[in-house]
C-alpha atoms as a PDB file:
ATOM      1  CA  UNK A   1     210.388 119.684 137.968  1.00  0.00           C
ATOM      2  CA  UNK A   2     213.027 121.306 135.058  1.00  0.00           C
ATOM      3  CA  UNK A   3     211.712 122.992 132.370  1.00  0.00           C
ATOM      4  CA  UNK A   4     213.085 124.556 129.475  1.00  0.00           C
ATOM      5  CA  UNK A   5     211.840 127.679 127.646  1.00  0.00           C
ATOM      6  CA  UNK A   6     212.958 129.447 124.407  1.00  0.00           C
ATOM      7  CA  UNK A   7     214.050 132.942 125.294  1.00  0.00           C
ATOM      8  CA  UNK A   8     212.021 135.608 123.459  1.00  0.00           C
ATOM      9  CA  UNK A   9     211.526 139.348 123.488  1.00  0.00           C
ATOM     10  CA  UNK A  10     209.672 139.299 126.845  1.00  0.00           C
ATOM     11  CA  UNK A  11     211.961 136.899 129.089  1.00  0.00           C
ATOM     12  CA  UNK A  12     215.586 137.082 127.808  1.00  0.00           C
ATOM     13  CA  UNK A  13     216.591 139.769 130.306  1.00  0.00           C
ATOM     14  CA  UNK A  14     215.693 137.533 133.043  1.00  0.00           C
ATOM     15  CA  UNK A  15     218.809 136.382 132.431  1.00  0.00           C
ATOM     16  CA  UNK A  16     220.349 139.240 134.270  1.00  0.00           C
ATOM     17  CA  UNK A  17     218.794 138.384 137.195  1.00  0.00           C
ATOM     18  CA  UNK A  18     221.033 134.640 137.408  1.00  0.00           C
ATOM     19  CA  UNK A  19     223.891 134.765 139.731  1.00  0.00           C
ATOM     20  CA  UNK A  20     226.891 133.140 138.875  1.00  0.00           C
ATOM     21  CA  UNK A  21     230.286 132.479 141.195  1.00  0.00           C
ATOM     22  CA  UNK A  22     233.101 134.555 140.012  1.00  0.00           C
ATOM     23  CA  UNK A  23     235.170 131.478 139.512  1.00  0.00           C
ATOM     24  CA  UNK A  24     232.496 129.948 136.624  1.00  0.00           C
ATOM     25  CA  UNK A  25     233.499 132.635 134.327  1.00  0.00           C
ATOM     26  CA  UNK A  26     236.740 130.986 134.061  1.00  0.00           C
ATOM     27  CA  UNK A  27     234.880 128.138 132.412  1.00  0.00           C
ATOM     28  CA  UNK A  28     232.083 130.019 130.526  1.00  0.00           C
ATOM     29  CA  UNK A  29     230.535 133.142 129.134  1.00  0.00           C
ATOM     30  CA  UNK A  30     227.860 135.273 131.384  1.00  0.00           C
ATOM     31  CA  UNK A  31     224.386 134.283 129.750  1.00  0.00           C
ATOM     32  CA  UNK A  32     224.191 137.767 128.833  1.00  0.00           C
ATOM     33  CA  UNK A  33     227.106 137.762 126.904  1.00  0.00           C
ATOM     34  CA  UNK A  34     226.427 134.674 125.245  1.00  0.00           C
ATOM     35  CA  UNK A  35     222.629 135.720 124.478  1.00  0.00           C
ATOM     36  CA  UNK A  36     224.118 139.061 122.378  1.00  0.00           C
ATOM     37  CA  UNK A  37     226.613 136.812 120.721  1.00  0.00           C
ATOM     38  CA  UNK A  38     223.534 134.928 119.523  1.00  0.00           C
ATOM     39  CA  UNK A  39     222.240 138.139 117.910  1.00  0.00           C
ATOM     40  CA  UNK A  40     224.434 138.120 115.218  1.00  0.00           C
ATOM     41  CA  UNK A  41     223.483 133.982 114.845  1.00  0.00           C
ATOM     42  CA  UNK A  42     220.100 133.269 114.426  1.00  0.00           C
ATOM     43  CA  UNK A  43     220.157 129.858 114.153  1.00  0.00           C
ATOM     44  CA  UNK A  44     222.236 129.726 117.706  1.00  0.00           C
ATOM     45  CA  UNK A  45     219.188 128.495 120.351  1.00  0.00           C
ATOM     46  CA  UNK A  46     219.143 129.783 124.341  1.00  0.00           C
ATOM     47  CA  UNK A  47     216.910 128.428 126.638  1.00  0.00           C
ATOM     48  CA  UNK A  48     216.215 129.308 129.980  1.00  0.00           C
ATOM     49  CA  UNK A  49     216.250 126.572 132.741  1.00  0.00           C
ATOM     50  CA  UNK A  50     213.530 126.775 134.999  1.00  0.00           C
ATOM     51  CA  UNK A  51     212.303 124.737 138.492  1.00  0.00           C
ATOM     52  CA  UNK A  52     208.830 125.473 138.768  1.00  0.00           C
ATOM     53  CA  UNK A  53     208.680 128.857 138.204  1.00  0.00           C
ATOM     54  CA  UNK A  54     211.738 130.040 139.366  1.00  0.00           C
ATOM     55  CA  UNK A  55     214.292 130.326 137.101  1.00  0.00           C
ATOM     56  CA  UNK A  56     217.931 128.639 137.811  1.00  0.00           C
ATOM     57  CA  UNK A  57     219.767 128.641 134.896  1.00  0.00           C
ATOM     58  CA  UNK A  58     220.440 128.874 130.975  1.00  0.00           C
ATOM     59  CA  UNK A  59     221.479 126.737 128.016  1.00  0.00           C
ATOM     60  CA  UNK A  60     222.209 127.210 124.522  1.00  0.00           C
ATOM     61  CA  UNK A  61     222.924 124.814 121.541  1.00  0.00           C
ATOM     62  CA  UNK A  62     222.663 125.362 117.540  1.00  0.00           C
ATOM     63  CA  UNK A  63     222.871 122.981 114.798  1.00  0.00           C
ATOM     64  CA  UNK A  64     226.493 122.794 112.802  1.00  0.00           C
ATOM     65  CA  UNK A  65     225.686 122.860 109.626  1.00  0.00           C
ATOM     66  CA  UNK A  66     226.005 126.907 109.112  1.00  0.00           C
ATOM     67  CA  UNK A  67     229.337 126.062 110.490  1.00  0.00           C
ATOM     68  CA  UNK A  68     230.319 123.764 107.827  1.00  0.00           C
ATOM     69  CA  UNK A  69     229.708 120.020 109.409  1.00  0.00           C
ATOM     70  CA  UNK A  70     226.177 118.542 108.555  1.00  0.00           C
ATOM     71  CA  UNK A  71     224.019 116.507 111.438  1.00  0.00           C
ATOM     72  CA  UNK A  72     225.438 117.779 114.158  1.00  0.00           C
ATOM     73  CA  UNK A  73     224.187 119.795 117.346  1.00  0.00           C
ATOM     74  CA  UNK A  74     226.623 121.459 119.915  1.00  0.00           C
ATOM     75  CA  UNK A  75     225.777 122.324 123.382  1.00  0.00           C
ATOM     76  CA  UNK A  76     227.577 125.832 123.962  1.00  0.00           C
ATOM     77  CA  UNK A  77     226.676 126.873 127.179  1.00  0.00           C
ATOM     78  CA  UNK A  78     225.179 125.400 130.382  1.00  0.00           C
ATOM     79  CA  UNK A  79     225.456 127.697 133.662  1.00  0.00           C
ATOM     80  CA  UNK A  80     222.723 127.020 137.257  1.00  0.00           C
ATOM     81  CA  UNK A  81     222.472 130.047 139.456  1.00  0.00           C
ATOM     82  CA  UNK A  82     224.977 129.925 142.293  1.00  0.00           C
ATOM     83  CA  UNK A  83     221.568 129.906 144.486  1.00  0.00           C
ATOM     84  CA  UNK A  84     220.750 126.455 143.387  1.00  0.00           C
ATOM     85  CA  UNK A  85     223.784 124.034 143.026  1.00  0.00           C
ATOM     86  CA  UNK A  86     223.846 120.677 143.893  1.00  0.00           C
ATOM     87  CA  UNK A  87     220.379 119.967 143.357  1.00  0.00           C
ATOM     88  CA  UNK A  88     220.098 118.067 140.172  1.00  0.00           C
ATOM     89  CA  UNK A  89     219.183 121.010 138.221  1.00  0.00           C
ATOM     90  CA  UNK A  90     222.195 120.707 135.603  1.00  0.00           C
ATOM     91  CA  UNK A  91     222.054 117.036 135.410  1.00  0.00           C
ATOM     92  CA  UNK A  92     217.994 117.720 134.526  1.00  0.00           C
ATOM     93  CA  UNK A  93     218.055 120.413 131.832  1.00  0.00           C
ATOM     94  CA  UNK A  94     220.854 118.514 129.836  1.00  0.00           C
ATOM     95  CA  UNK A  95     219.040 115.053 130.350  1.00  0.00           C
ATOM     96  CA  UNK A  96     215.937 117.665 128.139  1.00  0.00           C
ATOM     97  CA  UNK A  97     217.843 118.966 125.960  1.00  0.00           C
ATOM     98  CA  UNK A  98     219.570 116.082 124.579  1.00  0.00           C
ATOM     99  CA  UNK A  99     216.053 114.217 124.623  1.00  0.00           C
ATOM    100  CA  UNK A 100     215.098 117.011 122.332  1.00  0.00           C
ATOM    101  CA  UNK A 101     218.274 116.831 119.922  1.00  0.00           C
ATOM    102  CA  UNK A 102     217.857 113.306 119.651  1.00  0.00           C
ATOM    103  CA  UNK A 103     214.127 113.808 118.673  1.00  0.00           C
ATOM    104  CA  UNK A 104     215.455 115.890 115.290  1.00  0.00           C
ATOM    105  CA  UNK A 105     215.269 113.549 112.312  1.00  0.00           C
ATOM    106  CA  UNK A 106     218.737 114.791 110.977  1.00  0.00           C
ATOM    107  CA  UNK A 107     220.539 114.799 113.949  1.00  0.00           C
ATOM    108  CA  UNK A 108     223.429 112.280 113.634  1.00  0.00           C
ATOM    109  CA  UNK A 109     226.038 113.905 116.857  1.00  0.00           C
ATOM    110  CA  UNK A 110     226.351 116.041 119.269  1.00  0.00           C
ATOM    111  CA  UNK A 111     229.143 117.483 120.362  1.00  0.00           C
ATOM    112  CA  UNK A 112     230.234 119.386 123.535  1.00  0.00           C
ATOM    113  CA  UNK A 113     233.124 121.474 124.236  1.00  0.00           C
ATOM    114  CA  UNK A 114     234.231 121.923 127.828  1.00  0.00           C
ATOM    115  CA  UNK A 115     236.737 124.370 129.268  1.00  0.00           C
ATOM    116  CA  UNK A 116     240.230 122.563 131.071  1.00  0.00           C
ATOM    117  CA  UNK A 117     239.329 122.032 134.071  1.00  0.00           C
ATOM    118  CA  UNK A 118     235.827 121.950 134.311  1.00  0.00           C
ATOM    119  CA  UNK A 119     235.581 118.503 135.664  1.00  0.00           C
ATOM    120  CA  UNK A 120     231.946 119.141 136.467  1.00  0.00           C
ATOM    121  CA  UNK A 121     230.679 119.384 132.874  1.00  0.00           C
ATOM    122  CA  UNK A 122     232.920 116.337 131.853  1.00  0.00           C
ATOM    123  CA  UNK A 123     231.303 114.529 134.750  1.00  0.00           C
ATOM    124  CA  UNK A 124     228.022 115.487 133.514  1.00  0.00           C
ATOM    125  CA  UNK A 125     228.415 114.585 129.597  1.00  0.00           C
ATOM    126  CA  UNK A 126     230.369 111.360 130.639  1.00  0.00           C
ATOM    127  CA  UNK A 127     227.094 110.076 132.497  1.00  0.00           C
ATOM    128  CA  UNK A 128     225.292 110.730 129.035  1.00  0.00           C
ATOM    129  CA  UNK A 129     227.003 108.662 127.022  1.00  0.00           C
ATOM    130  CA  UNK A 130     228.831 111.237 125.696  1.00  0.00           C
ATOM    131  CA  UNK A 131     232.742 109.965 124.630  1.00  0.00           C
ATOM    132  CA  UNK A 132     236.102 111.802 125.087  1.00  0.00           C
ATOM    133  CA  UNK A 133     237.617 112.921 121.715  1.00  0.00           C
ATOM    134  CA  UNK A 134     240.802 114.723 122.750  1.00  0.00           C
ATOM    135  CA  UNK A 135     242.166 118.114 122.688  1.00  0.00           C
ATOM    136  CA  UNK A 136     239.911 121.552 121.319  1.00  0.00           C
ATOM    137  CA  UNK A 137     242.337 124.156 120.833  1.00  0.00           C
ATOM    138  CA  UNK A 138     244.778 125.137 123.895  1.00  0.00           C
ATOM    139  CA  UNK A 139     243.021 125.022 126.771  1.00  0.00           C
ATOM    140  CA  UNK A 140     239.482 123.106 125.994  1.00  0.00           C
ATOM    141  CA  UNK A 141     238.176 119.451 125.291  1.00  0.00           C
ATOM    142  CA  UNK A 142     235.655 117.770 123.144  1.00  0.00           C
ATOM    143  CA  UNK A 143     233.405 115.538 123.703  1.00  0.00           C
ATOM    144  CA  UNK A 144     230.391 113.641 121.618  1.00  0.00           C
ATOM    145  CA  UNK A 145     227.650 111.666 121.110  1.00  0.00           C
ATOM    146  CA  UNK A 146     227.031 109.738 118.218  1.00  0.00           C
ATOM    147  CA  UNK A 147     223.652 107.972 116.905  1.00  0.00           C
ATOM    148  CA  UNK A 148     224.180 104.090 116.295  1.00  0.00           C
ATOM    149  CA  UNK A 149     221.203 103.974 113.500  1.00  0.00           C
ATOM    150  CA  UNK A 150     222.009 105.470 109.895  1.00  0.00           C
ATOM    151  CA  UNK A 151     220.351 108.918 108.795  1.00  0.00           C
ATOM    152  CA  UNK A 152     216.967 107.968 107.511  1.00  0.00           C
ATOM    153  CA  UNK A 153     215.939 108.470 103.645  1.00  0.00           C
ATOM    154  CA  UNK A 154     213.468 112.065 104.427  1.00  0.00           C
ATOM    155  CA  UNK A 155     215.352 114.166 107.441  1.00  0.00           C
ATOM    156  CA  UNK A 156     214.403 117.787 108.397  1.00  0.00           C
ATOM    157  CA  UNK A 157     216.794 120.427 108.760  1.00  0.00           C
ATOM    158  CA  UNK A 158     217.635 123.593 109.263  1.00  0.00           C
ATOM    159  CA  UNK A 159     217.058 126.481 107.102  1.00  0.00           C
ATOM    160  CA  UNK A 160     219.604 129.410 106.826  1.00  0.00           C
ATOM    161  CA  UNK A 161     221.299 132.385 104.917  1.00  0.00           C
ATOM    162  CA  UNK A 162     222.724 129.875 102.149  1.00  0.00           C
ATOM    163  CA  UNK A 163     219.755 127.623 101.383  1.00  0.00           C
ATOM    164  CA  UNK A 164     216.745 129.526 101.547  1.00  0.00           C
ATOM    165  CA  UNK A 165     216.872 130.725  98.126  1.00  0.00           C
ATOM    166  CA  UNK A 166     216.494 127.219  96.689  1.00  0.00           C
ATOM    167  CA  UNK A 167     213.491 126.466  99.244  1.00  0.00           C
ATOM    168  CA  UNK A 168     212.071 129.414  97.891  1.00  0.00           C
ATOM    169  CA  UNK A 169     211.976 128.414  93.967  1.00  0.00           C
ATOM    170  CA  UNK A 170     210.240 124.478  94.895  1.00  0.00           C
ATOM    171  CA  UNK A 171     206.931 124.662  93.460  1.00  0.00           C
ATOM    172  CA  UNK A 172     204.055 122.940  93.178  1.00  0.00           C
ATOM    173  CA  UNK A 173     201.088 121.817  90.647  1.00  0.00           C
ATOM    174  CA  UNK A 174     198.785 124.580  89.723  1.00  0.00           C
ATOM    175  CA  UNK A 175     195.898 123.248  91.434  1.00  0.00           C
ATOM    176  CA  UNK A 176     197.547 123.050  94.457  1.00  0.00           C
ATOM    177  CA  UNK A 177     198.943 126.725  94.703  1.00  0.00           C
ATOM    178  CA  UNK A 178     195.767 128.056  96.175  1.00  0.00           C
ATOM    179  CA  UNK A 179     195.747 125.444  99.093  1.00  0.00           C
ATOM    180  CA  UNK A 180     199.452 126.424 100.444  1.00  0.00           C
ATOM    181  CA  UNK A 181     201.082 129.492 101.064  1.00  0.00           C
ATOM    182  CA  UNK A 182     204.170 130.117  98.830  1.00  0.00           C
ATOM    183  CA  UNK A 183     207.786 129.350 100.422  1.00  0.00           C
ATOM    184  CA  UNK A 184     208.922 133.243 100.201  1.00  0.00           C
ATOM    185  CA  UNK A 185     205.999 133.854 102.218  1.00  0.00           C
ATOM    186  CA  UNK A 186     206.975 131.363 105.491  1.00  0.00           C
ATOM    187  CA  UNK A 187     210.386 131.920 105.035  1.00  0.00           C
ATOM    188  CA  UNK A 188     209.512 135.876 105.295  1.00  0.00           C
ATOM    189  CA  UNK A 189     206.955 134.990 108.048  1.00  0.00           C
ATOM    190  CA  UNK A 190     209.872 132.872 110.038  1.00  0.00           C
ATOM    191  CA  UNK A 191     212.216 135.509 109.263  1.00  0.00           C
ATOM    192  CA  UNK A 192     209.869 137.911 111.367  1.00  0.00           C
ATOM    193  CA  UNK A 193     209.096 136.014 114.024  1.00  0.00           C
ATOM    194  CA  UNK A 194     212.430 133.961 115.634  1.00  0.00           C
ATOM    195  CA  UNK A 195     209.555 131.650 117.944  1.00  0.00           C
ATOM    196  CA  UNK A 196     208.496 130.010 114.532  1.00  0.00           C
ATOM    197  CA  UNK A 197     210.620 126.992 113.494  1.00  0.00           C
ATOM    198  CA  UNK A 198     211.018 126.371 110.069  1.00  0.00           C
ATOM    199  CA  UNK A 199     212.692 122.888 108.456  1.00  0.00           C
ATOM    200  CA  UNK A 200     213.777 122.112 104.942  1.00  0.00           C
ATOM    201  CA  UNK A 201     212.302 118.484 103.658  1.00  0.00           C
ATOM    202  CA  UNK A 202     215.326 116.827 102.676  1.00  0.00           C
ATOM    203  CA  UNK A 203     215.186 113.638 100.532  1.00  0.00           C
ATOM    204  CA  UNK A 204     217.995 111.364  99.783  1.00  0.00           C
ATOM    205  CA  UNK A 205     220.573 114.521 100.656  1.00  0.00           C
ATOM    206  CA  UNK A 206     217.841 117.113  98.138  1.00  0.00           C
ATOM    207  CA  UNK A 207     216.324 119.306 100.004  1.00  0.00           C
ATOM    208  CA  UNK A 208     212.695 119.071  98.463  1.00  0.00           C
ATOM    209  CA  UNK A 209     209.956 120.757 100.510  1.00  0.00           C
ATOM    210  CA  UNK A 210     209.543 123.495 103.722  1.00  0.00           C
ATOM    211  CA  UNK A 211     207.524 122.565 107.112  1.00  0.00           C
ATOM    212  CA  UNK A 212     206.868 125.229 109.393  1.00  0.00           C
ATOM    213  CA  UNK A 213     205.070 124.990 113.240  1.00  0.00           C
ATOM    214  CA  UNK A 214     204.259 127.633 115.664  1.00  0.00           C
ATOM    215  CA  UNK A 215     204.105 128.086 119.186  1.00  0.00           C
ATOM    216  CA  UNK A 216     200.984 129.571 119.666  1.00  0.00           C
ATOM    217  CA  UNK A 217     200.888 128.794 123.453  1.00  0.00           C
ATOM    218  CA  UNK A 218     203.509 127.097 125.735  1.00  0.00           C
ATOM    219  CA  UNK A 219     201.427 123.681 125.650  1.00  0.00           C
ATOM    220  CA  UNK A 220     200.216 123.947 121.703  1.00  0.00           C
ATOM    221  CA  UNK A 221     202.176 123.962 118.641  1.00  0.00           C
ATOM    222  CA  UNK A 222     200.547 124.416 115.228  1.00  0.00           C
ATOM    223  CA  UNK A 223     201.553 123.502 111.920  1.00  0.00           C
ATOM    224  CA  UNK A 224     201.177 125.735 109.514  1.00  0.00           C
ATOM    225  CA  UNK A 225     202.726 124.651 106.368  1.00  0.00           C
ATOM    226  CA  UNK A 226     204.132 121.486 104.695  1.00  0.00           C
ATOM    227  CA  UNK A 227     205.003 121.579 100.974  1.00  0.00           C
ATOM    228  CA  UNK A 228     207.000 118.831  98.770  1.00  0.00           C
ATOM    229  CA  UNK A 229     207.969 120.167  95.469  1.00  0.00           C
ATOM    230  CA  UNK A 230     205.619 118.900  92.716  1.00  0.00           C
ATOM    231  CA  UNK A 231     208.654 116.696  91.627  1.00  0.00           C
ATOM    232  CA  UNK A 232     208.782 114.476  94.347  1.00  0.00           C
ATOM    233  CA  UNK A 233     205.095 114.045  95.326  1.00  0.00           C
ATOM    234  CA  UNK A 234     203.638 110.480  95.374  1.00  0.00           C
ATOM    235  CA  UNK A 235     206.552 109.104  96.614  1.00  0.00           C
ATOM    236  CA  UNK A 236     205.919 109.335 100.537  1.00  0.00           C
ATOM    237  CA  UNK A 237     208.159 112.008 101.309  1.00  0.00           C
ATOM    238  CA  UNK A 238     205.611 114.324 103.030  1.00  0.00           C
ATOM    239  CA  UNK A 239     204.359 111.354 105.111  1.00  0.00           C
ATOM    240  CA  UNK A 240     207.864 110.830 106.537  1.00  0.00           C
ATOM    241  CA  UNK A 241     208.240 114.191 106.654  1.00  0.00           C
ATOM    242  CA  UNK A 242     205.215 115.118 109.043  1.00  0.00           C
ATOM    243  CA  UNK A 243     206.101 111.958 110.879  1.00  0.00           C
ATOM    244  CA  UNK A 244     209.514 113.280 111.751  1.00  0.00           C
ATOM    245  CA  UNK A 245     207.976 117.038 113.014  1.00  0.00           C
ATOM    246  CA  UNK A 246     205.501 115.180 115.310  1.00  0.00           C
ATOM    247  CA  UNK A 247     208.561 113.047 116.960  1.00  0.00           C
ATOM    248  CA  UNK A 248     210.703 116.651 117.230  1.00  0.00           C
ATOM    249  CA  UNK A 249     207.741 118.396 118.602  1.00  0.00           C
ATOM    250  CA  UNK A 250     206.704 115.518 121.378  1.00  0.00           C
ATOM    251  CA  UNK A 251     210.036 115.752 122.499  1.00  0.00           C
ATOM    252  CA  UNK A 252     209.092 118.762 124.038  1.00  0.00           C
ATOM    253  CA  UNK A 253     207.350 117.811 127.571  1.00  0.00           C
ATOM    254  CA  UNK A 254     205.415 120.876 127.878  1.00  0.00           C
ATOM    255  CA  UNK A 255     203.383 120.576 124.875  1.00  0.00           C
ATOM    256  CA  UNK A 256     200.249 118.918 124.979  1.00  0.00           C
ATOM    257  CA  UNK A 257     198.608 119.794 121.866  1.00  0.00           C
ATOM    258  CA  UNK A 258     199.722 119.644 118.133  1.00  0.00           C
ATOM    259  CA  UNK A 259     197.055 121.258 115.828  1.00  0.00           C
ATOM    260  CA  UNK A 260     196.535 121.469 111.753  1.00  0.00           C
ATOM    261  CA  UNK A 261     194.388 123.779 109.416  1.00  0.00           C
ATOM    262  CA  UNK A 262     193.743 122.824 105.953  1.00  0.00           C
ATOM    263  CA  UNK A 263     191.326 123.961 103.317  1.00  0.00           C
ATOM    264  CA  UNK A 264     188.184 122.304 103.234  1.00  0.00           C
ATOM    265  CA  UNK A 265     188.422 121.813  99.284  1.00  0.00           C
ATOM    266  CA  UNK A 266     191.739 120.295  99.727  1.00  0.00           C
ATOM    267  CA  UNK A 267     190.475 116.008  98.621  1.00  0.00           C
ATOM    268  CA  UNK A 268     192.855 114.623 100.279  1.00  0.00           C
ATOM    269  CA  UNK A 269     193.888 116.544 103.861  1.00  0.00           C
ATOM    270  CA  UNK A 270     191.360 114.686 106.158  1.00  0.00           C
ATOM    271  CA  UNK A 271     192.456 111.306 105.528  1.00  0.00           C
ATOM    272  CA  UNK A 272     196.174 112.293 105.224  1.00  0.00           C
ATOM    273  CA  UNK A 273     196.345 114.055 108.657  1.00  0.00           C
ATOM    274  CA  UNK A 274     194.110 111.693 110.220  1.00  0.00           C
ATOM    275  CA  UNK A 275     195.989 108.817 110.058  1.00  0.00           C
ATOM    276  CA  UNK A 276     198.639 110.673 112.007  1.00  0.00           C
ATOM    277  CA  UNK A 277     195.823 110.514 114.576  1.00  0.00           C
ATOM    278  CA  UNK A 278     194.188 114.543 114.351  1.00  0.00           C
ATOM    279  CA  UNK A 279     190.904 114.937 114.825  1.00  0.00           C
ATOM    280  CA  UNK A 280     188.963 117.373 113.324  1.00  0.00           C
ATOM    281  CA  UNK A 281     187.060 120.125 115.848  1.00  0.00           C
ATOM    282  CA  UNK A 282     185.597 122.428 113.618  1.00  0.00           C
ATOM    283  CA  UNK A 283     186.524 126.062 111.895  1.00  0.00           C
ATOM    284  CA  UNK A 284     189.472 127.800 112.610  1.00  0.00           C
ATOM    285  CA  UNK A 285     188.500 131.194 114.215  1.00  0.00           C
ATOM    286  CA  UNK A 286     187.819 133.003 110.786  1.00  0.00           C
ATOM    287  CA  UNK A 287     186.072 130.075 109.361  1.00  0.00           C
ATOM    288  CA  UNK A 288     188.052 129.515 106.248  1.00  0.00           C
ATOM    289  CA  UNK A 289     190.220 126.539 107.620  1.00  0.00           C
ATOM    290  CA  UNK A 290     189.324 122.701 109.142  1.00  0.00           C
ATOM    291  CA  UNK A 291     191.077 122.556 112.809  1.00  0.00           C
ATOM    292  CA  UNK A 292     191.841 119.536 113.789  1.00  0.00           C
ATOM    293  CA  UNK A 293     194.564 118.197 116.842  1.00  0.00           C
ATOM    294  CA  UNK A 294     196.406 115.746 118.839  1.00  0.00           C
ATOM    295  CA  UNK A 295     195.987 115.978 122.047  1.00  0.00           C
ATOM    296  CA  UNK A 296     199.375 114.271 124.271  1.00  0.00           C
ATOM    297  CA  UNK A 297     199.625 112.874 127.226  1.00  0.00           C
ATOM    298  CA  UNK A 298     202.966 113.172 128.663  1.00  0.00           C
ATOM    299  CA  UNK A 299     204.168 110.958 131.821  1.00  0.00           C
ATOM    300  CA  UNK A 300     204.868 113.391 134.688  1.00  0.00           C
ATOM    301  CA  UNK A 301     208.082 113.330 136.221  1.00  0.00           C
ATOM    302  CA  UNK A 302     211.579 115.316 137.746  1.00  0.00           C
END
């Protein structure tokens, strides 16, 4: 069984320890290399590739939109350890990865660029639907995958250096201040802590409001914000919004549990979250906050 898991401060020099054949470097960077170029890009995402507990291999994607083209993911990278070819392991992670880009609400493509000659990657995208789009610079091709369904009215996307600024000034009504944490505060908090995915609400192209989750253990994710600016409220927009982080986060097979805190005072957070289908389990660890979680059931399988 393939699974894939975010590289962090404690595993990404495992990479080290993958062995690659001197002829793959013709076709792509050493996962070290491409793990310090994503230093300098923090949006850029690596994964490691594992069977079991062994690890085999690496990937990376990141969305396109820093780059200038909206709703679109690229897959960069994709290298198995010369110890464990031709056993599916490629074909696996990329069949996870793409069930996880196609989870995002905003994504519309994704796109894949391939070195000449590489016949195995081309093999591999070709048997995912992905189509041949010519020619990417001298000596590489492209090739994509494009939703058939238009991008729906509330989408979450990424948050980066040139929209934060406006996430940070949405507001909301007095009374409500108290009950969420203030965007320059999770955007900070996200800032400090890579692990934590952060998504701006977007609304008919506006980006109006900020989610955030955590991965507080491999199998649970928490959410611990979700804001719409007091000038969109009552229109639905958080509803879609939260519906669109629960599909992103099930797409990821090892999590099993989604949970929510909310202030006990808040009138309308136990109906609202419950008809997503959390149930509520009592006081968060301080005793401040109402737990309540989903608890998944994912179908086993390769």
């Amino acid at each position: 069984m393939i699974t894939l898991k975010a590289t962090h401060k404690d595993n990404y020099s495992d990479v080290f320890a993958l062995q690659l054949l001197p002829e793959d470097l013709n076709f792509i960077a050493s996962p070290a290399e491409t793990l310090a170029e994503s230093a300098f890009f923090p949006y850029y995402r690596n994964l490691l590739i594992y069977h079991h507990q062994t690890l085999v291999g690496f990937i990376q994607y990141h969305p396109m939109e820093p780059e200038g083209t909206k709703h679109e993911y690229t897959i960069t990278q994709l290298a198995i350890d010369k110890r464990f070819r031709r056993q599916g392991f490629a074909r696996q992670a990329l069949k996870k990865l793409l069930t996880q880009l196609r989870a995002k609400s905003d994504c519309q493509v994704i796109s894949a660029v391939y070195v000449e000659g590489n016949e195995r990657m081309r093999s591999l995208l070709s048997g995912m639907s992905f189509e041949f789009k010519g020619r990417w610079g001298d000596t590489a091709y492209l090739m994509e995958w494009h939703r058939d369904t238009p991008l729906p009215e509330v989408y979450l996307s990424t948050v980066w250096q040139k929209n934060f600024e406006h996430l940070g000034d949405l507001t909301l009504h007095e009374p409500q201040q108290p009950l969420v944490a203030p965007n320059e505060w999770t955007l900070l908090e996200a800032a400090y802590n890579p692990g934590y995915e952060v998504r701006a609400i977007n609304y008919q192209d506006k980006q109006v409001g900020l989610l955030m989750w955590v991965p507080e253990k491999p199998h649970r994710i928490s959410i611990w914000r979700l804001m719409i600016d007091k000038a969109y409220q009552q229109q639905g927009i958080g509803r879609q919004a939260l519906q669109a982080a629960l599909e992103e986060i099930r797409s990821l097979p090892e999590v099993t549990e989604i949970a929510i805190c909310y202030v006990p005072d808040n009138p309308v957070a136990k109906d609202f979250y419950g008809s997503f289908g959390f149930v509520e389990t009592g006081f968060d660890e301080e005793e401040e906050e109402m737990l309540a979680e989903i608890r998944l059931h994912h179908c086993k399988g390769a």
